[in-house]
PDB file of N, CA and C in Angstrom:
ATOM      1  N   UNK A   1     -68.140 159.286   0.613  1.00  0.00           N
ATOM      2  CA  UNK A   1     -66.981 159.290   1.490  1.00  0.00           C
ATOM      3  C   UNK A   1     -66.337 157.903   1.525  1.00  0.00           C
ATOM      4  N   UNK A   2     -66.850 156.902   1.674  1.00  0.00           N
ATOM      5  CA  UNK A   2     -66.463 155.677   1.662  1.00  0.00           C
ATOM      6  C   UNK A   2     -65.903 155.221   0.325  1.00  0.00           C
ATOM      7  N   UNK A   3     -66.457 155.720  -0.559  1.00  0.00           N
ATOM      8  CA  UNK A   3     -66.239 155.295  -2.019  1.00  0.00           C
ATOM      9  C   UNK A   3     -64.851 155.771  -1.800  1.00  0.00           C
ATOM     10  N   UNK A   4     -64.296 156.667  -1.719  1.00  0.00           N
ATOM     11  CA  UNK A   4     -62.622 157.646  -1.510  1.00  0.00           C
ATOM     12  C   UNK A   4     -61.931 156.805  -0.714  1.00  0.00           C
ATOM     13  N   UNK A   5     -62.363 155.695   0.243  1.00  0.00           N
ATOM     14  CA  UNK A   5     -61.420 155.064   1.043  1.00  0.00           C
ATOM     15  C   UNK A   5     -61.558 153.540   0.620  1.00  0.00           C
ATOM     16  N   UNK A   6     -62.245 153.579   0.215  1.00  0.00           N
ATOM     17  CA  UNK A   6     -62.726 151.486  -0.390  1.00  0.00           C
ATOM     18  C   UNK A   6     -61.302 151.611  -1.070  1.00  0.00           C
ATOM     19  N   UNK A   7     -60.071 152.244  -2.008  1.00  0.00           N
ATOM     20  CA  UNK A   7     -58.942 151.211  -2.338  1.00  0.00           C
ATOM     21  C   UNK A   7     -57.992 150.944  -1.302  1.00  0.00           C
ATOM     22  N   UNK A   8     -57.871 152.210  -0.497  1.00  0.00           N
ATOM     23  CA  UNK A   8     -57.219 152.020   0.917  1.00  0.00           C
ATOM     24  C   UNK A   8     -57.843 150.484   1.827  1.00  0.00           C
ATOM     25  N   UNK A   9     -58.723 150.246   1.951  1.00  0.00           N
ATOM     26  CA  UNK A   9     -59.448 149.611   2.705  1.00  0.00           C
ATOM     27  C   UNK A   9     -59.219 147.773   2.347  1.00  0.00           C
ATOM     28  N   UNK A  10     -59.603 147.714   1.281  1.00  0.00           N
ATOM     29  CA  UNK A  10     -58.952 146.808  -0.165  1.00  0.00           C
ATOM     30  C   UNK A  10     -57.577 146.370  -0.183  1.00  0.00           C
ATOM     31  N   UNK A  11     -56.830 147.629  -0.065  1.00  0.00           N
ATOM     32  CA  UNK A  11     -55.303 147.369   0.467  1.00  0.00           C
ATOM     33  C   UNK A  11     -55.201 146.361   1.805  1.00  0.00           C
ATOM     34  N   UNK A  12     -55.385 147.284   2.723  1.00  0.00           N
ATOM     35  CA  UNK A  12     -55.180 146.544   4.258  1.00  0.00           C
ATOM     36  C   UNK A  12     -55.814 145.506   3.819  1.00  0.00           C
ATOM     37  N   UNK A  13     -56.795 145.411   3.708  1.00  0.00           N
ATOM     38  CA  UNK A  13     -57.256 143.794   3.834  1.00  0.00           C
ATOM     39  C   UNK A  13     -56.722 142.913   3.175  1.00  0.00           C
ATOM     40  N   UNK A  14     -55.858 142.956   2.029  1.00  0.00           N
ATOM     41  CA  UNK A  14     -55.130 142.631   1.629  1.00  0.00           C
ATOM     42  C   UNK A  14     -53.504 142.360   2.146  1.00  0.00           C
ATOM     43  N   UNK A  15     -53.463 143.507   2.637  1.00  0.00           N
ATOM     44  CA  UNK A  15     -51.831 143.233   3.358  1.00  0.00           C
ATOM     45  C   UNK A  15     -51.716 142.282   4.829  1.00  0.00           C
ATOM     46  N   UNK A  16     -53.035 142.274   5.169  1.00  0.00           N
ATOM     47  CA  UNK A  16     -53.650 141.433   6.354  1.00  0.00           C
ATOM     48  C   UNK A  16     -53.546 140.244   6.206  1.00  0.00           C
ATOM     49  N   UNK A  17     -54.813 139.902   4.946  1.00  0.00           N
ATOM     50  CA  UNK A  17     -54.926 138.764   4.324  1.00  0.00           C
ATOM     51  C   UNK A  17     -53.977 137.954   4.070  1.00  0.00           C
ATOM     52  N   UNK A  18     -53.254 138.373   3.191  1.00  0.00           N
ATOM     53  CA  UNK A  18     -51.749 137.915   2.851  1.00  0.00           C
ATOM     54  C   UNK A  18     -50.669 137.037   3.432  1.00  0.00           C
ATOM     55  N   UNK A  19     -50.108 138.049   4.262  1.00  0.00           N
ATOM     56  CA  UNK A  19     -49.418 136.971   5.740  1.00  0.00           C
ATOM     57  C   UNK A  19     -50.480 136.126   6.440  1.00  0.00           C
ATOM     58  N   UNK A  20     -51.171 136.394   6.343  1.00  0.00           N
ATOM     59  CA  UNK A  20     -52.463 135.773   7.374  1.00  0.00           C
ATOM     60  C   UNK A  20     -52.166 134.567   7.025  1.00  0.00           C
ATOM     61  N   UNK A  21     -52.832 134.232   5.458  1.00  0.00           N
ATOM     62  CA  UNK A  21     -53.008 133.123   5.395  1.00  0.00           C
ATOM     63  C   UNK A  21     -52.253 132.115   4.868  1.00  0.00           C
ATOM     64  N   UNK A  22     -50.848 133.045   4.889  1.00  0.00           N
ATOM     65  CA  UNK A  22     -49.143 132.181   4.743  1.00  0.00           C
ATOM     66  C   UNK A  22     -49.038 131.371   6.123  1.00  0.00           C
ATOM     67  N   UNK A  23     -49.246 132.204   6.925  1.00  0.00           N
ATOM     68  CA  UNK A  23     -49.153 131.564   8.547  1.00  0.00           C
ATOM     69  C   UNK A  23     -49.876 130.290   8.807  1.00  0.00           C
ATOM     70  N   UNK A  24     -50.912 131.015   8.526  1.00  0.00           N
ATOM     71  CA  UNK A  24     -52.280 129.597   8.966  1.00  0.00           C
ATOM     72  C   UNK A  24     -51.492 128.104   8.066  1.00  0.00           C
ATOM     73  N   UNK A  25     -51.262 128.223   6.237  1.00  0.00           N
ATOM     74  CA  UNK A  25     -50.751 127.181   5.864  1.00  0.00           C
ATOM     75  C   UNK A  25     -49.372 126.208   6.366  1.00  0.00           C
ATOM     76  N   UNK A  26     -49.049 127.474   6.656  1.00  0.00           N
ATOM     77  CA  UNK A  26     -47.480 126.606   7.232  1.00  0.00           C
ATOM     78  C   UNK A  26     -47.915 125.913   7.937  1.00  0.00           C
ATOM     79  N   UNK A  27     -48.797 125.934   8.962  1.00  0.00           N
ATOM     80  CA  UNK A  27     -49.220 125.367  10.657  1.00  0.00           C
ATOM     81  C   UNK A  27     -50.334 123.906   9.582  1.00  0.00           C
ATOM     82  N   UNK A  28     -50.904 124.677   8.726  1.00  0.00           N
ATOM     83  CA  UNK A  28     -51.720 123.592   8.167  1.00  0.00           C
ATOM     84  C   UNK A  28     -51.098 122.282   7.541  1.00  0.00           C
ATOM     85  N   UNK A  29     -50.256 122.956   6.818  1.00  0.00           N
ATOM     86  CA  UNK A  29     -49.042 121.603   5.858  1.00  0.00           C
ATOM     87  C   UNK A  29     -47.973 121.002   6.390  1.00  0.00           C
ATOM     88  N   UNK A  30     -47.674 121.602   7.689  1.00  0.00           N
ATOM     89  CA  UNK A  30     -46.108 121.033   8.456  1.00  0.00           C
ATOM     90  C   UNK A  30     -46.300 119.857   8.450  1.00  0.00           C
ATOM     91  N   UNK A  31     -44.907 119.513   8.271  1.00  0.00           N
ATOM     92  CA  UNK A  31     -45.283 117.894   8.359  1.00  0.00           C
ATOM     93  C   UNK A  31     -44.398 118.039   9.904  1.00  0.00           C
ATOM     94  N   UNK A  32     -45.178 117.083  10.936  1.00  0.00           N
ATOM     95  CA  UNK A  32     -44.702 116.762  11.901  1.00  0.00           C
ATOM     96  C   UNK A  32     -43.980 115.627  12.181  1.00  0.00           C
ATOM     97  N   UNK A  33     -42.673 116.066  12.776  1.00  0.00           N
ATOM     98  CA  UNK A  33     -42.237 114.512  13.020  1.00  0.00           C
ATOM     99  C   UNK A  33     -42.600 113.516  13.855  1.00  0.00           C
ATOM    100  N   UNK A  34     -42.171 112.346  14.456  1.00  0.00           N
ATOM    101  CA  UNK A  34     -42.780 111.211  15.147  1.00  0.00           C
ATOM    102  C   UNK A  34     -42.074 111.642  16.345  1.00  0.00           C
ATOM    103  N   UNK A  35     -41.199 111.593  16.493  1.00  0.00           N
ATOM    104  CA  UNK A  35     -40.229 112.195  17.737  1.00  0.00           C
ATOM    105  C   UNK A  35     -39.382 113.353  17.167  1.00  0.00           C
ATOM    106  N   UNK A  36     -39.132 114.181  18.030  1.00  0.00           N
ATOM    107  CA  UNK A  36     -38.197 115.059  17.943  1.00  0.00           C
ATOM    108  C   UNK A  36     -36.587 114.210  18.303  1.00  0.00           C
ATOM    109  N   UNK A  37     -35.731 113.836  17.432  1.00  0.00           N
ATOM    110  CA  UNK A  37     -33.945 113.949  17.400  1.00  0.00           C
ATOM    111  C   UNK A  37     -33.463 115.332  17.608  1.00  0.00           C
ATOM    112  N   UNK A  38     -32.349 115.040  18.365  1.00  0.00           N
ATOM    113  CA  UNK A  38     -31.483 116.448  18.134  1.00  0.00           C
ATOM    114  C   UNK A  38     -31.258 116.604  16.826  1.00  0.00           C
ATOM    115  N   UNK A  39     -30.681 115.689  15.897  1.00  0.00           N
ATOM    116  CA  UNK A  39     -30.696 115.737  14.302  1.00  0.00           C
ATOM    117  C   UNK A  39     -31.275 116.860  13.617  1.00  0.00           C
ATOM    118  N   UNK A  40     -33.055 116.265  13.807  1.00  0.00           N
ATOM    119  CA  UNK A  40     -33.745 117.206  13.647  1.00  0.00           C
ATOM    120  C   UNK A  40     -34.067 118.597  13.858  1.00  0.00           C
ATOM    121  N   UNK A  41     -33.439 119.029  14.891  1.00  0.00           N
ATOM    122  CA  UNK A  41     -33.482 120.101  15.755  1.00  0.00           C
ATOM    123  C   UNK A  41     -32.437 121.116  15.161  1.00  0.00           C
ATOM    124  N   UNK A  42     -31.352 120.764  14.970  1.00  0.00           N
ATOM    125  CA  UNK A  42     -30.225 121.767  14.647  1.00  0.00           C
ATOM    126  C   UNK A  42     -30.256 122.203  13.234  1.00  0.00           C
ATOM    127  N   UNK A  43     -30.244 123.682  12.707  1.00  0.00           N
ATOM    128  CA  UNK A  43     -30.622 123.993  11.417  1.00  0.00           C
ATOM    129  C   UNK A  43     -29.662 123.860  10.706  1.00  0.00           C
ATOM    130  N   UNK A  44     -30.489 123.801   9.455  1.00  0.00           N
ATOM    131  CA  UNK A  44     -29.321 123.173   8.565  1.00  0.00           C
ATOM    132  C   UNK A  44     -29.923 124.472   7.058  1.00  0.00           C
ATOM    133  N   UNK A  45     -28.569 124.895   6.310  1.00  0.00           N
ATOM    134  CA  UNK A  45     -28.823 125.668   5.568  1.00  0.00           C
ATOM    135  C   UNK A  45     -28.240 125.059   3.996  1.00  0.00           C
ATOM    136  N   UNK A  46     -29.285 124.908   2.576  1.00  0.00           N
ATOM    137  CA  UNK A  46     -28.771 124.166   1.838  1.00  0.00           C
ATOM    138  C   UNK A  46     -28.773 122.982   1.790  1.00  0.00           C
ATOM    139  N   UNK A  47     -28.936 122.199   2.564  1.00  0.00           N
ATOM    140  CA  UNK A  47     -29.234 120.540   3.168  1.00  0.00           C
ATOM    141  C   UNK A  47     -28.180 120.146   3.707  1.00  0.00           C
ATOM    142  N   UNK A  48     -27.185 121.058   4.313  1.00  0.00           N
ATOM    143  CA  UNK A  48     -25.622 120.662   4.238  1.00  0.00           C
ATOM    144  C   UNK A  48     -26.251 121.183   5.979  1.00  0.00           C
ATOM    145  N   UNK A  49     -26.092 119.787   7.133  1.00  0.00           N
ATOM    146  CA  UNK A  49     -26.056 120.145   8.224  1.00  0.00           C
ATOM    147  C   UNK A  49     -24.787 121.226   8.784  1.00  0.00           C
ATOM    148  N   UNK A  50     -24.885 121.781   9.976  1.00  0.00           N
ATOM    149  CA  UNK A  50     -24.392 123.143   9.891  1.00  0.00           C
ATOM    150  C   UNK A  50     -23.297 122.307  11.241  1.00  0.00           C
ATOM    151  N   UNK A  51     -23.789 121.415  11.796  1.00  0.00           N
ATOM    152  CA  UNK A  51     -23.146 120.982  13.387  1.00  0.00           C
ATOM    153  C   UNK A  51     -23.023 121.776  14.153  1.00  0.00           C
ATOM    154  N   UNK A  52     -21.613 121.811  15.225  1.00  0.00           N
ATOM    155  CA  UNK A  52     -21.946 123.078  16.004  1.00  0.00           C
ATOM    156  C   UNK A  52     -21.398 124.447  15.470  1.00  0.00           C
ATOM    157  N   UNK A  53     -22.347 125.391  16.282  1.00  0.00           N
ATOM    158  CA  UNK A  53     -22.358 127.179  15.602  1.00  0.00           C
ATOM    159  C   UNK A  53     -20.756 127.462  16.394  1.00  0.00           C
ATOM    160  N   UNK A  54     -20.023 128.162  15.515  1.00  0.00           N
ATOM    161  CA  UNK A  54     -18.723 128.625  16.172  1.00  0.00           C
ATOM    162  C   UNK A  54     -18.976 130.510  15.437  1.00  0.00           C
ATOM    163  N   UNK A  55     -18.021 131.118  16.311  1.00  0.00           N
ATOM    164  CA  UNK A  55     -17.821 133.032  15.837  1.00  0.00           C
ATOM    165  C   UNK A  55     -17.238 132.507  14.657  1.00  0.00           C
ATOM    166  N   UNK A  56     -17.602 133.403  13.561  1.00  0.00           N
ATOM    167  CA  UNK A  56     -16.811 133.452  12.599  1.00  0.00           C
ATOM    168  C   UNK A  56     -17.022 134.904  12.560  1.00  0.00           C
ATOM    169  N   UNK A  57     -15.644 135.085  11.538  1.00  0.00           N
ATOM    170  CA  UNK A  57     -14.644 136.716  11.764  1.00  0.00           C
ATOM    171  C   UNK A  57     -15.547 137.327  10.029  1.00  0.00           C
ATOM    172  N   UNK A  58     -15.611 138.362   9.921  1.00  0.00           N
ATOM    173  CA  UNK A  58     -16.039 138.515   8.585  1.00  0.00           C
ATOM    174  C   UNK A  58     -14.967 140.074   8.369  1.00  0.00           C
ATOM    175  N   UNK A  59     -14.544 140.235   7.588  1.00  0.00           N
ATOM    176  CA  UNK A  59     -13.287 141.008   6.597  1.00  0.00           C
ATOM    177  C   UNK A  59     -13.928 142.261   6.811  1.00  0.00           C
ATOM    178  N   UNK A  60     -12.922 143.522   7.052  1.00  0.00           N
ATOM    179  CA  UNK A  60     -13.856 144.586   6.650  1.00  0.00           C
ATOM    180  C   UNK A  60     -14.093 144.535   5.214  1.00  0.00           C
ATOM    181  N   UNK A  61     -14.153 143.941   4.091  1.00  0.00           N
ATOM    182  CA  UNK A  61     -14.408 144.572   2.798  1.00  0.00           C
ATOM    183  C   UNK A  61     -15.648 144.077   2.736  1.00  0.00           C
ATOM    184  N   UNK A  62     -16.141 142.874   3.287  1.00  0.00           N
ATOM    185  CA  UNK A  62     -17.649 142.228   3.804  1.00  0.00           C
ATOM    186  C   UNK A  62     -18.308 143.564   3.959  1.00  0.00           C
ATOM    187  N   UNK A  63     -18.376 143.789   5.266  1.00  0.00           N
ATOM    188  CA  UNK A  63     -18.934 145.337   5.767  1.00  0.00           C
ATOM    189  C   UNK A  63     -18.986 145.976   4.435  1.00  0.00           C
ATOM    190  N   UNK A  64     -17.690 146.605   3.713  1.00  0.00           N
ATOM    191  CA  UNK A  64     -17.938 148.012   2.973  1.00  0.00           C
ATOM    192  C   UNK A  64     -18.479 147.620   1.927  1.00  0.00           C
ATOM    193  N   UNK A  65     -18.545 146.252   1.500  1.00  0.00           N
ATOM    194  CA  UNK A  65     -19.506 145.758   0.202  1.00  0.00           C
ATOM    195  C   UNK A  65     -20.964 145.765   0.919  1.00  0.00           C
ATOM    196  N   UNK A  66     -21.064 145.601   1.292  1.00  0.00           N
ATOM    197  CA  UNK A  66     -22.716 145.608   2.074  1.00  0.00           C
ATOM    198  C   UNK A  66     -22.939 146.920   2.363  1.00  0.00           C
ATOM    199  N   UNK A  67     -22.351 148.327   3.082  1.00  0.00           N
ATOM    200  CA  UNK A  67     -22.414 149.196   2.925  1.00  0.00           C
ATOM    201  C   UNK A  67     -23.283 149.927   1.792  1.00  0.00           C
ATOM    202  N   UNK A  68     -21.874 149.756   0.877  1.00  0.00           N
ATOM    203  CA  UNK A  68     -22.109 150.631  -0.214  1.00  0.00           C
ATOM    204  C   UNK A  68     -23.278 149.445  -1.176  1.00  0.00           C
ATOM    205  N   UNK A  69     -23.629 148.236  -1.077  1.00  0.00           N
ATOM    206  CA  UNK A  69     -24.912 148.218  -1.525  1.00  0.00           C
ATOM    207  C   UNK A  69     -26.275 148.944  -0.856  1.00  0.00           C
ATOM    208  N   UNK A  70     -26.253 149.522  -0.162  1.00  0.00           N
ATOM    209  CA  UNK A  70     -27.213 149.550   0.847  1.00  0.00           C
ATOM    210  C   UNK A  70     -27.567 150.842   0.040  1.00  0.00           C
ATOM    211  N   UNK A  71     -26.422 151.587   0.257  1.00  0.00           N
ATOM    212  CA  UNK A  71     -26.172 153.069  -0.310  1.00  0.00           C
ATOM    213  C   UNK A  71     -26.420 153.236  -1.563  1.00  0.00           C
ATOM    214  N   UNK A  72     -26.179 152.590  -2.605  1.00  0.00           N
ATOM    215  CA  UNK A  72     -26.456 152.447  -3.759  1.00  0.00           C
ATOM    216  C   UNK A  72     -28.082 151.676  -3.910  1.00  0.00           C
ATOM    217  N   UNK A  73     -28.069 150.841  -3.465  1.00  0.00           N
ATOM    218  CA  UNK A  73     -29.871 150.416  -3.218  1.00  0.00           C
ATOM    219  C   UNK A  73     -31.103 151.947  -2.782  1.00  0.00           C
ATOM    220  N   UNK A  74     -30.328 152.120  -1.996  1.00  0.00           N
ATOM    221  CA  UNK A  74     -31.341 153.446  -1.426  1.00  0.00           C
ATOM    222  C   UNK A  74     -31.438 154.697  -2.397  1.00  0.00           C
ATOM    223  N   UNK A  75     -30.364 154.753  -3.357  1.00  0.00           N
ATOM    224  CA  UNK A  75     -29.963 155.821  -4.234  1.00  0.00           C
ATOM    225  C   UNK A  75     -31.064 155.796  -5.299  1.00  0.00           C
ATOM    226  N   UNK A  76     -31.192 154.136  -5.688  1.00  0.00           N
ATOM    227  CA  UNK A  76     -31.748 153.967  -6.970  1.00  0.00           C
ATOM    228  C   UNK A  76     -33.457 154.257  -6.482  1.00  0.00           C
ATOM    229  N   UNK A  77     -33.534 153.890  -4.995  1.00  0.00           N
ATOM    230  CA  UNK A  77     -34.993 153.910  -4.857  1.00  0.00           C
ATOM    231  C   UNK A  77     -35.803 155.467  -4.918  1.00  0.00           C
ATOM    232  N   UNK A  78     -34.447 156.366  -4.953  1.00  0.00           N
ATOM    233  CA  UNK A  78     -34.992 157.563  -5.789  1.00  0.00           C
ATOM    234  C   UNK A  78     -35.374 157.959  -7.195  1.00  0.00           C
ATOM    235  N   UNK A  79     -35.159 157.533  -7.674  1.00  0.00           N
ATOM    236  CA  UNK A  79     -35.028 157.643  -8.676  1.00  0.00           C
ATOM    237  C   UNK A  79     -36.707 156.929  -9.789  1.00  0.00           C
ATOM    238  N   UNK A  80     -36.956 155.807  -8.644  1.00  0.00           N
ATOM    239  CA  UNK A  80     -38.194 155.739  -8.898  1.00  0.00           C
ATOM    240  C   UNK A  80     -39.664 156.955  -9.141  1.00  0.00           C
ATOM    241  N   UNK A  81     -39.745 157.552  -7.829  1.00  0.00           N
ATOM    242  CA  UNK A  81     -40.571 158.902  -8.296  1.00  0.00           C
ATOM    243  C   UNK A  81     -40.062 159.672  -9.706  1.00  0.00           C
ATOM    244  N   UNK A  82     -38.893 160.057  -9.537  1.00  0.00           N
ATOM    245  CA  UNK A  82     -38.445 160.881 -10.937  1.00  0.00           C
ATOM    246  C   UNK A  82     -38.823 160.343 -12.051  1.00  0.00           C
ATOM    247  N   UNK A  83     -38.951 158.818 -12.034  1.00  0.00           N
ATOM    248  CA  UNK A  83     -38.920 158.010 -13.485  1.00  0.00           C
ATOM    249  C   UNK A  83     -40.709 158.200 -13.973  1.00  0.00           C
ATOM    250  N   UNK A  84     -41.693 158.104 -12.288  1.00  0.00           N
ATOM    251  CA  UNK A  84     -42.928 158.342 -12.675  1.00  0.00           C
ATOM    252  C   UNK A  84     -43.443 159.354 -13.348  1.00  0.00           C
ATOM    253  N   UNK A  85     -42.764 160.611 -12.855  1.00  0.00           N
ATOM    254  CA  UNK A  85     -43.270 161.689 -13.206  1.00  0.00           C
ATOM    255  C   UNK A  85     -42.161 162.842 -14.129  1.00  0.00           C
ATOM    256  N   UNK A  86     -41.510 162.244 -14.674  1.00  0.00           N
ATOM    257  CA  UNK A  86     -40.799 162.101 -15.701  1.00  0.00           C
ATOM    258  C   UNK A  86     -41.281 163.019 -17.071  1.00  0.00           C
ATOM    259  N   UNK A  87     -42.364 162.723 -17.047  1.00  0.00           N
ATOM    260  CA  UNK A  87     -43.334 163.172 -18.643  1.00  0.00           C
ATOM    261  C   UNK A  87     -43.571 164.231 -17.703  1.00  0.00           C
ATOM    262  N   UNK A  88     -44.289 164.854 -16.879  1.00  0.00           N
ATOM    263  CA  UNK A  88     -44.856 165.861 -16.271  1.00  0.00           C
ATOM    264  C   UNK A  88     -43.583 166.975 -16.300  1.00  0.00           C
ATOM    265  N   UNK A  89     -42.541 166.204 -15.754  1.00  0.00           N
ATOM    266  CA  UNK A  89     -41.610 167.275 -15.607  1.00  0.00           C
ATOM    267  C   UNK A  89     -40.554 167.891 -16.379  1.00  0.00           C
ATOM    268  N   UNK A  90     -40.705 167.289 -17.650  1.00  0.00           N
ATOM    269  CA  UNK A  90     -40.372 167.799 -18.741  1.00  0.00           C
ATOM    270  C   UNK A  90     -38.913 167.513 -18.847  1.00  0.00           C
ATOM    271  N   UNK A  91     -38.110 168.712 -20.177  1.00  0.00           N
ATOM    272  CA  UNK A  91     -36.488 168.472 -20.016  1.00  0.00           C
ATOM    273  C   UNK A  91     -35.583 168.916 -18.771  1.00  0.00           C
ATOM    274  N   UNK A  92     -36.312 169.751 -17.486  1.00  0.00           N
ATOM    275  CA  UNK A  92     -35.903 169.720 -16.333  1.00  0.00           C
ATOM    276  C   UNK A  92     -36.194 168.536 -15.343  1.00  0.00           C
ATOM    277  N   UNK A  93     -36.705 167.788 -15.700  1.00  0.00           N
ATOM    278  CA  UNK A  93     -36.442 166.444 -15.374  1.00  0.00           C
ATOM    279  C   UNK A  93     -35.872 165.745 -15.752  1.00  0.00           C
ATOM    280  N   UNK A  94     -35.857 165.445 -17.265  1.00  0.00           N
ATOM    281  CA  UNK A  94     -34.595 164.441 -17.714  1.00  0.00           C
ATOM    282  C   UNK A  94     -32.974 165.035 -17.659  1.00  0.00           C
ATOM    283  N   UNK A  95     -33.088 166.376 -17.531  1.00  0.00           N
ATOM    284  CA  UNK A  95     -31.794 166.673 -16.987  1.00  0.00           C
ATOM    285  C   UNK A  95     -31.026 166.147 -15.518  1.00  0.00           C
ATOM    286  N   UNK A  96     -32.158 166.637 -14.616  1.00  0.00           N
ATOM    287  CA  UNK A  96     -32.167 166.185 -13.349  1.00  0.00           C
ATOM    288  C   UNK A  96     -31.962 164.616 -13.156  1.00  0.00           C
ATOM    289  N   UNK A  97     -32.334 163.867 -14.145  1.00  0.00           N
ATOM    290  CA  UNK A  97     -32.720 162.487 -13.910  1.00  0.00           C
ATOM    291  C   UNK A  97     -30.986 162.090 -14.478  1.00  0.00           C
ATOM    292  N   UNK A  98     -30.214 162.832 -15.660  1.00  0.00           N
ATOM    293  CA  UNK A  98     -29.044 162.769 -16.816  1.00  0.00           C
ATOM    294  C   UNK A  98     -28.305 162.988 -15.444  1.00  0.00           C
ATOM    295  N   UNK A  99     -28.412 163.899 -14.549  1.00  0.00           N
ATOM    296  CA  UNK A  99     -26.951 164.341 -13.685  1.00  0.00           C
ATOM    297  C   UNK A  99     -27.266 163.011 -12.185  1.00  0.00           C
ATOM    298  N   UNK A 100     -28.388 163.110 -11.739  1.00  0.00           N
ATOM    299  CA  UNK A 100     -28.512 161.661 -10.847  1.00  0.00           C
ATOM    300  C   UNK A 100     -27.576 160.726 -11.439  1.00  0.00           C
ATOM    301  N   UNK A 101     -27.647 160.267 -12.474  1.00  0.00           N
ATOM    302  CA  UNK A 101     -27.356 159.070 -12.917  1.00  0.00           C
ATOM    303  C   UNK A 101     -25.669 159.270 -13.109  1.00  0.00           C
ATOM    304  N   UNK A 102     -25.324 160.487 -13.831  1.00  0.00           N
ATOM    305  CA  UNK A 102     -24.119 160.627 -13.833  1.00  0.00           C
ATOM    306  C   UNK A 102     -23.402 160.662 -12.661  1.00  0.00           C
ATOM    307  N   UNK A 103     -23.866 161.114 -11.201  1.00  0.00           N
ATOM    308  CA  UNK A 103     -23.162 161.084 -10.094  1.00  0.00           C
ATOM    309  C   UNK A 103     -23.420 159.953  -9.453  1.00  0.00           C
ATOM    310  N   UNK A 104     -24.429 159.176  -9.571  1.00  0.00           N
ATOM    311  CA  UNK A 104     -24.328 157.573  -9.728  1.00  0.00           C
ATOM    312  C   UNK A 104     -22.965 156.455 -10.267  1.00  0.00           C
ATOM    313  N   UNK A 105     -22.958 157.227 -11.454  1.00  0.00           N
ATOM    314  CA  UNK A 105     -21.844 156.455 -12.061  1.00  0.00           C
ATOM    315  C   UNK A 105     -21.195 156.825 -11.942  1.00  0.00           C
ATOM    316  N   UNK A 106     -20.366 157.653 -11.555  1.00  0.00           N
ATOM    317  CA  UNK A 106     -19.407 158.470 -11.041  1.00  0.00           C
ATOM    318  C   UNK A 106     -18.327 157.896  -9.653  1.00  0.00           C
ATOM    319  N   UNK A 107     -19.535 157.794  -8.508  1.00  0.00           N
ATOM    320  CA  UNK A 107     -19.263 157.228  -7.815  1.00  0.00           C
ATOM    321  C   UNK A 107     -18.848 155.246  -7.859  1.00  0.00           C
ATOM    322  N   UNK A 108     -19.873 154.884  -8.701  1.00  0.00           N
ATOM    323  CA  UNK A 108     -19.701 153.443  -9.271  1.00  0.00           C
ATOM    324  C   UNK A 108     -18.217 153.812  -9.572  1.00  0.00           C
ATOM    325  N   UNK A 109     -17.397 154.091 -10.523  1.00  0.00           N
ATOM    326  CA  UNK A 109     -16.613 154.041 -11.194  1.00  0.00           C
ATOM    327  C   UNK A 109     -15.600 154.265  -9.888  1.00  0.00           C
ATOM    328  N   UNK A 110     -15.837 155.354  -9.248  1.00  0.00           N
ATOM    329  CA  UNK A 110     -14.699 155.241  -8.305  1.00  0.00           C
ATOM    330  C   UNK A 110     -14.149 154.599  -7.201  1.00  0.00           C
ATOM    331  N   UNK A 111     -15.425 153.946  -6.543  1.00  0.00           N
ATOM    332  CA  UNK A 111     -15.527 153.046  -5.862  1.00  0.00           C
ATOM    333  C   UNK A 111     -14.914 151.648  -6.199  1.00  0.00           C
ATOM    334  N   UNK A 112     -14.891 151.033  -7.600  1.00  0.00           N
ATOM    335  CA  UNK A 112     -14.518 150.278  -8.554  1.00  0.00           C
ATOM    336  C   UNK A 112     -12.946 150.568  -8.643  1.00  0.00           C
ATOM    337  N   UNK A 113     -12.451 151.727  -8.634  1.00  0.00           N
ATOM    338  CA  UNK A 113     -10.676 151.747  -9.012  1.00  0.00           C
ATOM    339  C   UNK A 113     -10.405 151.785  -7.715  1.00  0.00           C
ATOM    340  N   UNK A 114     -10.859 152.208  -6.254  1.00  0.00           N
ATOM    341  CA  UNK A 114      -9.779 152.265  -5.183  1.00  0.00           C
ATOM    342  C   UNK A 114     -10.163 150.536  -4.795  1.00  0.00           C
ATOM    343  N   UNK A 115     -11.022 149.617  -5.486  1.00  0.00           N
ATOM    344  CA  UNK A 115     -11.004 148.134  -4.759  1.00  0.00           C
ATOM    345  C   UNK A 115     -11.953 148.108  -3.891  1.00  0.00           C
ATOM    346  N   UNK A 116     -12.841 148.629  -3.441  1.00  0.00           N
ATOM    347  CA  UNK A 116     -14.133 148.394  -2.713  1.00  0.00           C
ATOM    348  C   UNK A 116     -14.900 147.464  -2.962  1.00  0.00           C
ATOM    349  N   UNK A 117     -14.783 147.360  -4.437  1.00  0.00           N
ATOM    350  CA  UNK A 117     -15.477 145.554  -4.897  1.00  0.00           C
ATOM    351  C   UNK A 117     -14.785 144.691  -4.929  1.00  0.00           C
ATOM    352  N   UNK A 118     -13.575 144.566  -4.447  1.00  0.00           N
ATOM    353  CA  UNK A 118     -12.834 143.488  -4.676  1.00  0.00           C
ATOM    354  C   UNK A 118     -13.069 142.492  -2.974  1.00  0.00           C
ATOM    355  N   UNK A 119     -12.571 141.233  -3.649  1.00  0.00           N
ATOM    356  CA  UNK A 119     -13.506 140.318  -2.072  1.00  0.00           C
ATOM    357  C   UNK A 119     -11.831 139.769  -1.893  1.00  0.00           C
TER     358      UNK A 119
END
């Protein structure tokens, strides 16, 4: 019985392990400063200090590009199972897998002429 769960088990301890001991190093290697500056304090992205945070406005085409990656990201992550079992499922799978892809690109293509990718 145990033998059936030792890769499960292997896993977690692993997915545990993992962050675990990302955490512990950070706390281990930080370099601390001597005093805290405000300098220090305010984040900076790129090495390019940021100064003060103001609203900034973002475009709807921002949004619908992020959207439709999301949508298209999630699309392809189907496509993973199909690709595994692929050989099992014969030419009703690579058909299945031929028309995915075509309504994939399909949509790519149209999305592409009304300007949805354009910034």
């Amino acid at each position: 019985m145990l033998r059936d769960w030792l890769p499960f088990l292997i896993y977690a301890l692993l997915a545990f392990a993992i962050p675990a001991s990302m955490i512990a190093m950070s706390f281990a290697f930080a370099q601390r400063p001597a005093r805290r500056t405000r300098a220090r304090t305010i984040p900076f992205e790129s090495g390019v200090s940021r100064g003060q945070m103001r609203a900034q406005r973002f475009t709807v085409s921002f949004y619908l590009t992020a959207m439709l990656f999301i949508v298209f990201d999630i699309e392809i992550v189907f496509l993973y199972p199909l690709a595994v079992q692929l050989h099992a499922l014969g030419w009703f799978g690579f058909i299945e897998l031929a028309f995915f892809v075509l309504i994939l690109l399909v949509a790519y293509v149209y999305i592409w002429r009304k300007g949805a990718l354009e910034w």
